[in-house]
N, C-alpha and C. Protein backbone atom coordinates (compact mmCIF):
# COMPACT_ATOMS: atom_id res chain seq x y z
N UNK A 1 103.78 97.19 113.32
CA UNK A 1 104.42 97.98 112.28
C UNK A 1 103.37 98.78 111.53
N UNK A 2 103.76 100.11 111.20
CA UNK A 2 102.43 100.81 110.06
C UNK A 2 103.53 100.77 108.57
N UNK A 3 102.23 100.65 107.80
CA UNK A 3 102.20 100.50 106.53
C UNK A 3 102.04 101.76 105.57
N UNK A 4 102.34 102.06 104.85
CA UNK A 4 101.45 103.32 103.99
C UNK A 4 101.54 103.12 102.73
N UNK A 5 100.46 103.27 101.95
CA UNK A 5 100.42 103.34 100.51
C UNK A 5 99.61 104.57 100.11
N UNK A 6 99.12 104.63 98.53
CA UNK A 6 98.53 105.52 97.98
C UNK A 6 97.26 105.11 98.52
N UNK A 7 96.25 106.22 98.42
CA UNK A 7 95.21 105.94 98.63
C UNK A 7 94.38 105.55 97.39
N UNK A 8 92.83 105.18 97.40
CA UNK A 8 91.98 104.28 96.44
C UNK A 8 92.49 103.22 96.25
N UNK A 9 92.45 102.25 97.01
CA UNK A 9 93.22 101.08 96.51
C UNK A 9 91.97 99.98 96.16
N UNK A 10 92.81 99.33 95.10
CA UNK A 10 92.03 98.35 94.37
C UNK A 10 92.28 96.93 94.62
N UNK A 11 93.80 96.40 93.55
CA UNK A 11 93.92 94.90 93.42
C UNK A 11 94.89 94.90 94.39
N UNK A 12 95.96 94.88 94.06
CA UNK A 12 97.36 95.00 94.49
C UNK A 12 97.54 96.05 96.33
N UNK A 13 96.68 97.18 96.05
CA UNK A 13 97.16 97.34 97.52
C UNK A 13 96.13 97.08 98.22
N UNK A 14 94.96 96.43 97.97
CA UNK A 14 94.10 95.33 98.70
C UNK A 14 94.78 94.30 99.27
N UNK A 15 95.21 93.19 98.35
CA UNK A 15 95.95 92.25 98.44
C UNK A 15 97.44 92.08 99.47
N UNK A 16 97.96 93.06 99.01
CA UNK A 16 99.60 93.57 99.96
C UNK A 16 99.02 93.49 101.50
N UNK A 17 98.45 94.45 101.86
CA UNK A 17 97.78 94.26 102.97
C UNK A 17 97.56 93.17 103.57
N UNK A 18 96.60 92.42 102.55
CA UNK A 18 96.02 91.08 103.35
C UNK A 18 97.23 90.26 103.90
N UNK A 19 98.04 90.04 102.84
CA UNK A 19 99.57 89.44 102.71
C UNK A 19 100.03 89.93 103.54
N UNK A 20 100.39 91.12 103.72
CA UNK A 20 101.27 91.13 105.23
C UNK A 20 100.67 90.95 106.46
N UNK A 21 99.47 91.56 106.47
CA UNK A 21 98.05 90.84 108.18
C UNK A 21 98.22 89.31 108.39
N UNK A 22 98.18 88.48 107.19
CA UNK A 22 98.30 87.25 107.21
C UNK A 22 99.17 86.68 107.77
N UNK A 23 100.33 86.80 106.83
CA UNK A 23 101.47 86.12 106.75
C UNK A 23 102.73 86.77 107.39
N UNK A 24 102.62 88.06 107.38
CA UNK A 24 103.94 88.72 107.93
C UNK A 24 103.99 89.63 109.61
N UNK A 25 102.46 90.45 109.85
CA UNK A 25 102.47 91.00 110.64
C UNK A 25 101.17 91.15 111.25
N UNK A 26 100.38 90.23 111.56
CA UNK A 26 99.24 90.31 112.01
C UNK A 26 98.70 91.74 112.76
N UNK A 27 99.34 91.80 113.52
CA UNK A 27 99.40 93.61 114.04
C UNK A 27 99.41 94.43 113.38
N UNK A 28 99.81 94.49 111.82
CA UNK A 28 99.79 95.63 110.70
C UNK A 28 98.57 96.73 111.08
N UNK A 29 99.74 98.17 111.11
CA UNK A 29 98.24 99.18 110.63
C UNK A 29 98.87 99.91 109.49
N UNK A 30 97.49 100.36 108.85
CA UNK A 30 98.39 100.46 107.37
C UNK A 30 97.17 102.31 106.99
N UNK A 31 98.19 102.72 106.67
CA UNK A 31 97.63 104.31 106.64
C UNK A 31 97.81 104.39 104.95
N UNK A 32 96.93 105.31 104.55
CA UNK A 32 96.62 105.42 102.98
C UNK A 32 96.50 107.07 103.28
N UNK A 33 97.31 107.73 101.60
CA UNK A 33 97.56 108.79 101.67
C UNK A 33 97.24 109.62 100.56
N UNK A 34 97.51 110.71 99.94
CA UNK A 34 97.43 110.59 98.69
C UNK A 34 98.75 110.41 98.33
N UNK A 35 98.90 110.15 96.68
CA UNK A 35 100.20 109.75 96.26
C UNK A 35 101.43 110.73 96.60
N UNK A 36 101.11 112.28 96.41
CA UNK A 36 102.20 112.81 96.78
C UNK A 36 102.55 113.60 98.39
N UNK A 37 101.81 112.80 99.11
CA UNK A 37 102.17 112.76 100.29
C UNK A 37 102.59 111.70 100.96
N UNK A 38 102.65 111.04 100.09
CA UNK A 38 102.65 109.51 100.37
C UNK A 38 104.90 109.73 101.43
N UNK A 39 105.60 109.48 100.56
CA UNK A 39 107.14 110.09 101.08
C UNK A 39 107.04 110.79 102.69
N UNK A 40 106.81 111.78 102.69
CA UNK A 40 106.60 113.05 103.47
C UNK A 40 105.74 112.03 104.98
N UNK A 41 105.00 111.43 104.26
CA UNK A 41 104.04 110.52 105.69
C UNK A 41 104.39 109.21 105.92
N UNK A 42 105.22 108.94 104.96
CA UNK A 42 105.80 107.19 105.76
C UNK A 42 107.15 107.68 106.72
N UNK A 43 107.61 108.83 106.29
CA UNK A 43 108.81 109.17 106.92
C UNK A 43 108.50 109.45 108.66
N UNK A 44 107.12 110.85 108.65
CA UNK A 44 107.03 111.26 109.87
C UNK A 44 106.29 109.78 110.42
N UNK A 45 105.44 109.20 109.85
CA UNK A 45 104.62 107.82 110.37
C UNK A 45 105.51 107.28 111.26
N UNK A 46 107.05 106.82 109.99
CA UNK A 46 107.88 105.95 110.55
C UNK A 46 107.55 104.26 109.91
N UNK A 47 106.59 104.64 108.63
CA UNK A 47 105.65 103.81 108.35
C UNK A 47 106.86 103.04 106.81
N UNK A 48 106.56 101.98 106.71
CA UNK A 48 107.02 101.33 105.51
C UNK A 48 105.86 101.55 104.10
N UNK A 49 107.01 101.92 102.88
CA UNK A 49 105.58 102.58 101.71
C UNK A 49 105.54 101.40 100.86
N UNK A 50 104.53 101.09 100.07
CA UNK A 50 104.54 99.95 99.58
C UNK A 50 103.69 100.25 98.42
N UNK A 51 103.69 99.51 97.19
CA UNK A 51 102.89 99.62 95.98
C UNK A 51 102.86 101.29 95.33
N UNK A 52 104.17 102.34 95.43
CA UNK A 52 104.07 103.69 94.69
C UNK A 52 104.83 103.66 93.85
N UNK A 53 104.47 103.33 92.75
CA UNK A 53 105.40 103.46 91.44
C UNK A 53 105.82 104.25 90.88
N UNK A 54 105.68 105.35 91.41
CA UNK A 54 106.55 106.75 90.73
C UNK A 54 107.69 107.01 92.00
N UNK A 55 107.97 106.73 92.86
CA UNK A 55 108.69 106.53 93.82
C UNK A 55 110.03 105.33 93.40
N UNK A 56 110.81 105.25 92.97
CA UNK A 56 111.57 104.27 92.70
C UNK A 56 112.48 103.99 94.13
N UNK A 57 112.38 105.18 94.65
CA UNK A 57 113.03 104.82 96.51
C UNK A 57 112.27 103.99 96.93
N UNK A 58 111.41 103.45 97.15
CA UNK A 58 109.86 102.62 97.74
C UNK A 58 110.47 101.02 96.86
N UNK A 59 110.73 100.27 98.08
CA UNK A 59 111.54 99.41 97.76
C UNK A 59 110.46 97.91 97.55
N UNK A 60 109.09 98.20 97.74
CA UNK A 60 107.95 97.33 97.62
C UNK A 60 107.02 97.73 96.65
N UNK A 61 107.38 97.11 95.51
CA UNK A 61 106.91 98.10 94.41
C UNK A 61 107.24 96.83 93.10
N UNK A 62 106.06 97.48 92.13
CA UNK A 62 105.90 96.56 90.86
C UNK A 62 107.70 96.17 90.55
N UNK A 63 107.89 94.91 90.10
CA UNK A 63 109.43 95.01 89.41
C UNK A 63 109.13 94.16 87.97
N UNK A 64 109.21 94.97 87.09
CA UNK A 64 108.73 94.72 85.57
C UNK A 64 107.21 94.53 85.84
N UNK A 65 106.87 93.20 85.00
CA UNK A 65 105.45 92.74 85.33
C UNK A 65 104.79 92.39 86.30
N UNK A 66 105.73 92.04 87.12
CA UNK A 66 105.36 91.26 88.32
C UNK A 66 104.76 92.46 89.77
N UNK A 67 103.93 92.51 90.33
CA UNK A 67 103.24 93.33 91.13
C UNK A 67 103.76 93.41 92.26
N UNK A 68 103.33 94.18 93.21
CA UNK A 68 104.03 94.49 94.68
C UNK A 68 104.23 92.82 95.60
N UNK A 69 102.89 92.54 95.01
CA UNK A 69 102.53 90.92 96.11
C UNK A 69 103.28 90.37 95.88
N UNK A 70 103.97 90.27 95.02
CA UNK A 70 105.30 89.43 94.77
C UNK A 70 106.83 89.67 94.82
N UNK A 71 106.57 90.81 94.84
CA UNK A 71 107.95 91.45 95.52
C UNK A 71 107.75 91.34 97.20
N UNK A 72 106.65 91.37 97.78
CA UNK A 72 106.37 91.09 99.32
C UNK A 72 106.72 89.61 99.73
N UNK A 73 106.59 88.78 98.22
CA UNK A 73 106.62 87.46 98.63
C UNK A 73 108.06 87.06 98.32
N UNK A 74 108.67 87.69 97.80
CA UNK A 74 109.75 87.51 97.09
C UNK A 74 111.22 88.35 98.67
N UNK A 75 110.57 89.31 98.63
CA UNK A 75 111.48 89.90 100.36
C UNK A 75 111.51 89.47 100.80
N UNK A 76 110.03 89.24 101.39
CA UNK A 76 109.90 88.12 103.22
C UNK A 76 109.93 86.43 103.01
N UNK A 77 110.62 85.96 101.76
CA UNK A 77 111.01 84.78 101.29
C UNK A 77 109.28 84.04 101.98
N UNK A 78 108.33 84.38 101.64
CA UNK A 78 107.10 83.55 101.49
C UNK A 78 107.22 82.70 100.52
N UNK A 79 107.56 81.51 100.85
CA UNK A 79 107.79 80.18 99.43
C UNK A 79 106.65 79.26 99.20
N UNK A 80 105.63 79.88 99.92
CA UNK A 80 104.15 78.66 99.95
C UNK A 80 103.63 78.51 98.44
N UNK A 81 103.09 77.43 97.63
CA UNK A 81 103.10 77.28 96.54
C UNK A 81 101.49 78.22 96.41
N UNK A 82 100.97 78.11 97.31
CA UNK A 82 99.27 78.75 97.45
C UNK A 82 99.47 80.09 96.76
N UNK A 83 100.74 80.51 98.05
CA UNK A 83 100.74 82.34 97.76
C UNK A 83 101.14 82.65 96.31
N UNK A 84 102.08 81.97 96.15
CA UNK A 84 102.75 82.11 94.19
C UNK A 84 101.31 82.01 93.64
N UNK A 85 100.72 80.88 93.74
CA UNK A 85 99.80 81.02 92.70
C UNK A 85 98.58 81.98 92.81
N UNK A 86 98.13 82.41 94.05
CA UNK A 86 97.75 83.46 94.35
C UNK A 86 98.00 84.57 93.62
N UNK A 87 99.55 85.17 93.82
CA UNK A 87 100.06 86.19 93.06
C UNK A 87 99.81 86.49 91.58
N UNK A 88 99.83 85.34 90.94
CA UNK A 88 99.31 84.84 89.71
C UNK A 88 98.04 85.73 89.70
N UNK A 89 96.83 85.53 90.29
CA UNK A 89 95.97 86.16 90.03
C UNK A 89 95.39 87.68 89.93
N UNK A 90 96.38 87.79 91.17
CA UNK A 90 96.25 89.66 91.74
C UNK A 90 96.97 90.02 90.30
N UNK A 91 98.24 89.47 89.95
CA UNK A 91 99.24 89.89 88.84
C UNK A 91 97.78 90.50 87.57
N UNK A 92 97.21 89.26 87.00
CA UNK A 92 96.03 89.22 85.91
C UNK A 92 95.27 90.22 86.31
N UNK A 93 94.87 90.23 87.51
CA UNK A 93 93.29 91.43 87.89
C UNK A 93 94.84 92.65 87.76
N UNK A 94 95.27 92.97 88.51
CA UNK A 94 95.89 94.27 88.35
C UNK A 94 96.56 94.74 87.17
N UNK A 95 97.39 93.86 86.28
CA UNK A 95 97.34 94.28 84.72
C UNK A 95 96.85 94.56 83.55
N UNK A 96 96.15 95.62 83.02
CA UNK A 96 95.50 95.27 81.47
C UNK A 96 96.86 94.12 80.77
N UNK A 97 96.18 93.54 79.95
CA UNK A 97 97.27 92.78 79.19
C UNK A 97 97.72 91.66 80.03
N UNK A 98 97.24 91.32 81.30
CA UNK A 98 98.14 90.15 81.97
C UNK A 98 96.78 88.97 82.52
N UNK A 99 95.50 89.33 82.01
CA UNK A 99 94.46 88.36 81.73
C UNK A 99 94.95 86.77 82.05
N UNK A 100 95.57 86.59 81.09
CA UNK A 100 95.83 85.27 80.65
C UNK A 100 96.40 84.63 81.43
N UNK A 101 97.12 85.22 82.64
CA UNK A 101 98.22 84.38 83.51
C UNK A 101 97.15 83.62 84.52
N UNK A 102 95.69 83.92 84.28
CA UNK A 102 94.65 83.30 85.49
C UNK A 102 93.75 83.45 85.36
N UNK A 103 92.27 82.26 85.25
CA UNK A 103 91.35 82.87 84.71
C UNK A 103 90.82 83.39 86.19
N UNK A 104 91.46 83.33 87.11
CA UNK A 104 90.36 83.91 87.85
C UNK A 104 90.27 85.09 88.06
N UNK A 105 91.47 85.50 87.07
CA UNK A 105 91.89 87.15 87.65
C UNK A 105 90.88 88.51 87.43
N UNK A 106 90.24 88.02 86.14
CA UNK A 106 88.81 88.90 86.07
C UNK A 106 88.06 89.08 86.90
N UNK A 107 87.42 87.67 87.60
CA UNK A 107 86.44 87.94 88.24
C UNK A 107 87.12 88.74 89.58
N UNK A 108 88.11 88.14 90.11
CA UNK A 108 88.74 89.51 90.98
C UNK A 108 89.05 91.13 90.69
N UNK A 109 89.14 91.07 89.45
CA UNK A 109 89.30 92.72 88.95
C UNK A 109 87.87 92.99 89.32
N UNK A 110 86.78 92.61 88.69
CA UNK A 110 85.68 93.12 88.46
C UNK A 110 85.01 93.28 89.74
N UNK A 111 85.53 92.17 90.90
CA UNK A 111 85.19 92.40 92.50
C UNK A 111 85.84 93.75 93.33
N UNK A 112 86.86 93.76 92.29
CA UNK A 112 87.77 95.04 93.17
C UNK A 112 87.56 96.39 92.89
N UNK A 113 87.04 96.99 91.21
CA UNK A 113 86.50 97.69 90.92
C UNK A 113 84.61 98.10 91.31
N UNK A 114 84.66 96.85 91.61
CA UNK A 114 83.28 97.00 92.35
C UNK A 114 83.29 98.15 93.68
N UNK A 115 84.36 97.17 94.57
CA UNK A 115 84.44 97.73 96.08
C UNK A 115 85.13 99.32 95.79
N UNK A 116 85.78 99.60 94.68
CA UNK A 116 86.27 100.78 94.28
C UNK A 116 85.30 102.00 94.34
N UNK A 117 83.87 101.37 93.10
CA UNK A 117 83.00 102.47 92.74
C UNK A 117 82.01 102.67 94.02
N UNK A 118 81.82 101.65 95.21
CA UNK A 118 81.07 101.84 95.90
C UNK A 118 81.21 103.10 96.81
N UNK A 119 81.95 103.51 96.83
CA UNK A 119 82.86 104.69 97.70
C UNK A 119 82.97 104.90 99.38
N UNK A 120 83.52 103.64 99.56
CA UNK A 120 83.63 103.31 100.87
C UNK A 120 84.78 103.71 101.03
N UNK A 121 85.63 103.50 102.46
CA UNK A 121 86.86 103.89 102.41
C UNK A 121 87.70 102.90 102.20
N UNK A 122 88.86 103.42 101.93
CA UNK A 122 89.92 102.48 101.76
C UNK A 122 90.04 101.91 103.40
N UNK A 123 89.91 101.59 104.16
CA UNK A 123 90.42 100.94 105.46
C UNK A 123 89.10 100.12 105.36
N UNK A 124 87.67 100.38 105.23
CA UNK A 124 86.24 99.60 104.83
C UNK A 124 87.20 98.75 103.55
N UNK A 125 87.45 98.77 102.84
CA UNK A 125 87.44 97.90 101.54
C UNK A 125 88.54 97.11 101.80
N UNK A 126 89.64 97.07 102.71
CA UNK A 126 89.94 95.84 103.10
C UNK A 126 89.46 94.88 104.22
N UNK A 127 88.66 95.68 104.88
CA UNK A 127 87.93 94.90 105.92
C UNK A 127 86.77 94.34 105.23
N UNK A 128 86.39 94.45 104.21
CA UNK A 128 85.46 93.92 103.18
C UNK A 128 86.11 92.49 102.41
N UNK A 129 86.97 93.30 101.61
CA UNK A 129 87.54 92.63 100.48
C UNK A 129 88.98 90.90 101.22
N UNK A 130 89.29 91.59 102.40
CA UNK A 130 90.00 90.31 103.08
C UNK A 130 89.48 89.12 102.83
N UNK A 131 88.28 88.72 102.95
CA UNK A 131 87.42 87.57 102.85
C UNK A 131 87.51 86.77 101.83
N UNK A 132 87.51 87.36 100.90
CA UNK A 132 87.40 87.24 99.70
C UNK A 132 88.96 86.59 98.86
N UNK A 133 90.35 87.35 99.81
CA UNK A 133 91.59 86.63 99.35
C UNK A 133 91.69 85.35 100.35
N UNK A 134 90.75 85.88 101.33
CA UNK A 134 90.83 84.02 102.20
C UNK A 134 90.19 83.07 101.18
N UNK A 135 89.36 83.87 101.13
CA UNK A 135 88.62 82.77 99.82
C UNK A 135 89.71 81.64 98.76
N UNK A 136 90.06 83.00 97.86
CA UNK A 136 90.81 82.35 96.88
C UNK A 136 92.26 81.87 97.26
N UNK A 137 93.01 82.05 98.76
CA UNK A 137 93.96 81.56 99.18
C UNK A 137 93.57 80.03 99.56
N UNK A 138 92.51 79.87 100.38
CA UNK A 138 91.56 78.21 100.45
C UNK A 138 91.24 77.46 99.33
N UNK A 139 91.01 78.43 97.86
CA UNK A 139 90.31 77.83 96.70
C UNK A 139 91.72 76.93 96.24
N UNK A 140 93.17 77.78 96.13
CA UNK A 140 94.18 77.06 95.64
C UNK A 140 95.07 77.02 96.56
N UNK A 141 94.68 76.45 97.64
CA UNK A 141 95.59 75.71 98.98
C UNK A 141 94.51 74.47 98.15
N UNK A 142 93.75 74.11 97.98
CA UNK A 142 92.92 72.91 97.48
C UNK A 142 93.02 72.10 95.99
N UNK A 143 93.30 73.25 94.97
CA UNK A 143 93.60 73.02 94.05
C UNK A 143 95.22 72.47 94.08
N UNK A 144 95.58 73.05 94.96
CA UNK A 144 97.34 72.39 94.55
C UNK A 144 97.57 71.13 95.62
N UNK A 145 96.59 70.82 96.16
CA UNK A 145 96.99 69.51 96.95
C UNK A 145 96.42 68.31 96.42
């Protein structure tokens, strides 16, 4: 299946990604666009759009506070207690104001803005940054057992 989101991606369409490679579609290819081509190229792609919030047609998308990863987890009925609490964190790193739901969520913002300013590409920064949600998917697959 192809994927498409906005391009520069940080917390959330880092994360979405990993989440669906993982858990939903190992085969995922996932094309990044700019935002207002974003419509116009999932259509000819044939591609599913995910994380565009000015798009209210784009049916994988923030709903209130809660971030794309959880609307991904919340569609493809992912009920693993890991991934929830996971979400928890991407939620904190990707919100100003949503800190508090995790302390780990900083140090993931500050990892993701990292891989941001380095100016690699977006298809490099999840082949980078994947590791890193294995990481913290292992850290609390451990913590919750």
């Amino acid at each position: 299946m192809k994927w498409i989101t906005c391009s520069n991606v940080k917390v959330d369409r880092v994360a979405c990604p990993w989440l669906i490679r993982r858990f939903i579609d190992p085969q995922a290819e996932f094309l990044f666009v700019p935002e207002d081509e974003l419509l116009e190229a999932a259509h000819h792609e044939g591609a599913t759009p995910f994380d565009a919030n000015r798009f209210p047609e784009v049916n994988l998308n923030h709903r209130g506070d809660r971030r794309t990863f959880e609307a991904i987890l919340e569609d493809y009925k992912l009920a693993e207690p890991a991934l929830h609490r996971l979400a928890l964190i991407v939620r904190g790193a990707d919100v100003q104001g949503q800190e508090h739901v995790s302390p780990e969520s900083l140090g993931l913002r500050a990892i993701a803005h990292g891989f941001a300013l380095s100016g690699i590409s977006d298809e490099e920064r999840l082949e980078r940054e994947f590791p890193v949600y294995d990481a913290l998917y292992e850290y609390v697959r451990q913590e919750l057992s």
